[in-house]
Protein backbone atom coordinates (compact mmCIF):
# COMPACT_ATOMS: atom_id res chain seq x y z
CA UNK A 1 7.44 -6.26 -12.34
CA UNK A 2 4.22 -4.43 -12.39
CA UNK A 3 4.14 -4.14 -16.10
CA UNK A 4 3.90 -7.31 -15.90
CA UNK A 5 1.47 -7.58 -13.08
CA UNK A 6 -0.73 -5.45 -14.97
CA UNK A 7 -0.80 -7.73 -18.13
CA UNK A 8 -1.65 -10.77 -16.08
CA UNK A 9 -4.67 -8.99 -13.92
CA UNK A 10 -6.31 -8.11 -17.25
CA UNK A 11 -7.28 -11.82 -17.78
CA UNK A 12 -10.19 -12.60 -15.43
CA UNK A 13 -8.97 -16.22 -14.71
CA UNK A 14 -5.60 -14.68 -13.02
CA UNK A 15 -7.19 -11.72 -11.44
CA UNK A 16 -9.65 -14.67 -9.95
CA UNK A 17 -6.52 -16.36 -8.38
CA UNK A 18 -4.99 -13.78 -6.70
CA UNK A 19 -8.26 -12.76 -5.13
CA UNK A 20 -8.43 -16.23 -3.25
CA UNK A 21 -4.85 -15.57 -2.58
CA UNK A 22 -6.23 -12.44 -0.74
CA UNK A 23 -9.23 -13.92 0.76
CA UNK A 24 -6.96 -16.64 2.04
CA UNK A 25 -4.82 -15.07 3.62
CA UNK A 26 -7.31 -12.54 5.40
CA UNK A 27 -9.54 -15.69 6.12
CA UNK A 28 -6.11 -17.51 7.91
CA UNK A 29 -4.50 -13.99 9.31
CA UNK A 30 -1.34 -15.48 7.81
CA UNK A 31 1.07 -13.29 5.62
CA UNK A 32 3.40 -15.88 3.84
CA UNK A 33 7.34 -15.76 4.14
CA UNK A 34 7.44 -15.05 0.43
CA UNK A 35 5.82 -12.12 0.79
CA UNK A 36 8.11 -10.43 3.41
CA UNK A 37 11.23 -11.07 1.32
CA UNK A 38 12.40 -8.26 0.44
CA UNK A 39 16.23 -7.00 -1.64
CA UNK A 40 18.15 -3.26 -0.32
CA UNK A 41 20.22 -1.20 -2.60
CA UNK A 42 22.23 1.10 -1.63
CA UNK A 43 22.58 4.03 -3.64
CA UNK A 44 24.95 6.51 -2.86
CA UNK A 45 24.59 10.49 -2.85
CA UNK A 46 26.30 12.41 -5.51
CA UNK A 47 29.44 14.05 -4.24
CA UNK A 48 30.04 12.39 -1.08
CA UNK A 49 32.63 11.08 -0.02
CA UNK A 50 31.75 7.60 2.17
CA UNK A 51 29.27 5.22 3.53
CA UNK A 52 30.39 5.97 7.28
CA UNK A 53 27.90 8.84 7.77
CA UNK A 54 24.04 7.70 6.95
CA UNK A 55 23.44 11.06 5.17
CA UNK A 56 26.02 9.97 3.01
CA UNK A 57 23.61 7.02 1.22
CA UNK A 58 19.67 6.36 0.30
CA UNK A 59 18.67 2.95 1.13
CA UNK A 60 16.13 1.58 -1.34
CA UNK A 61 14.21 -1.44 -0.11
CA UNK A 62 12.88 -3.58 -3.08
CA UNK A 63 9.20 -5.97 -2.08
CA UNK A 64 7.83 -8.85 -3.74
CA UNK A 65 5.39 -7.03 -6.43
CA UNK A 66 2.31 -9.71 -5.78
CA UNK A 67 3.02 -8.66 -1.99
CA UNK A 68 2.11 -5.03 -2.48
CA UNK A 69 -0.53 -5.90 -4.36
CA UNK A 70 -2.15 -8.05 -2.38
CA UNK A 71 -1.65 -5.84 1.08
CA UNK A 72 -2.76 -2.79 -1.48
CA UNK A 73 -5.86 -4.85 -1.95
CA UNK A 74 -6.20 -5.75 1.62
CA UNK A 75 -5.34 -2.40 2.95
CA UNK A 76 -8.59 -1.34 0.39
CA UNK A 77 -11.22 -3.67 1.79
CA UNK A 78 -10.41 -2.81 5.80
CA UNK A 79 -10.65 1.11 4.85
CA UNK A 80 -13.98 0.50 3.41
CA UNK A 81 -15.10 -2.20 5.58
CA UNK A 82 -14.20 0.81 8.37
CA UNK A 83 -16.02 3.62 6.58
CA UNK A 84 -19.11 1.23 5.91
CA UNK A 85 -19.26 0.56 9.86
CA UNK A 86 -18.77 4.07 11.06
CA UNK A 87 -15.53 3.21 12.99
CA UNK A 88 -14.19 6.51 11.58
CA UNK A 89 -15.38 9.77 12.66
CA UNK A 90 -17.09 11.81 10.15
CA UNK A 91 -14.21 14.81 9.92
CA UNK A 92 -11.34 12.38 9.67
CA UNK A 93 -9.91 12.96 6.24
CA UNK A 94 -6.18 12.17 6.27
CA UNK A 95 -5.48 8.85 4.23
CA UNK A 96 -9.04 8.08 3.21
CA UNK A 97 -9.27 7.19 -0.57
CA UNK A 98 -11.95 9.91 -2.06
CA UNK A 99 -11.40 12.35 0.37
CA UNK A 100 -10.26 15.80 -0.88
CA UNK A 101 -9.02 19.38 0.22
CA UNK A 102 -12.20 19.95 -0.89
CA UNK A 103 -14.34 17.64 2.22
CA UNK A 104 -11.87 19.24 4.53
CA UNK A 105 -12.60 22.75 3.76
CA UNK A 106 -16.67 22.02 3.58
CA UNK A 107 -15.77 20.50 6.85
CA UNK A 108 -14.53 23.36 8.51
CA UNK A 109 -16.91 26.02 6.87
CA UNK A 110 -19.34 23.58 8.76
CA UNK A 111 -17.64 23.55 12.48
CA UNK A 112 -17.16 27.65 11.44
């Protein structure tokens, strides 16, 4: 669980290890199996009356916590190793981390 997660990453030693865990497997392009397991729950609407119609349910899917964490972490280093290189074009804003309604609207005051 994360609350656990969170424990463990405030000791240096562990929060060492996973990092070679990440640089590992970006070094090898290999995403163990472990990772990709994975549980579904189904949980079912209020008031409805079967599963035979998919509006009927909400699938949760349930990933190995170290997983997210370590494609969070990976998922981190492209975007910046990205932005660093200028593979990105200035006015894209969508899904950058410190980006704000605030760079888009300089940006377009700008192009105005």
């Amino acid at each position: 669980m994360w609350c656990h997660l969170k424990a463990i990453l405030k000791q240096d030693a562990y929060l060492a290890h996973i990092i070679n865990i990440v640089d590992v497997c970006i070094n090898l392009g290999h995403w163990p199996n472990h990772f990709k397991q994975l549980s579904t729950v189904i949980i079912p609407k209020p008031n409805k009356p079967a599963y035979n119609n998919p509006k009927y349910f909400r699938p949760i899917v349930f990933l190995n916590t170290l997983g997210k964490l370590i494609k969070k972490i990976i998922a981190d280093r492209l975007q910046f190793h990205v932005i660093k290189n200028d593979f990105i074009h200035s006015s894209q804003l969508d899904g950058l981390k410190f980006k704000s309604t605030s760079d888009a609207r300089v940006a377009l005051t700008h192009v105005i």
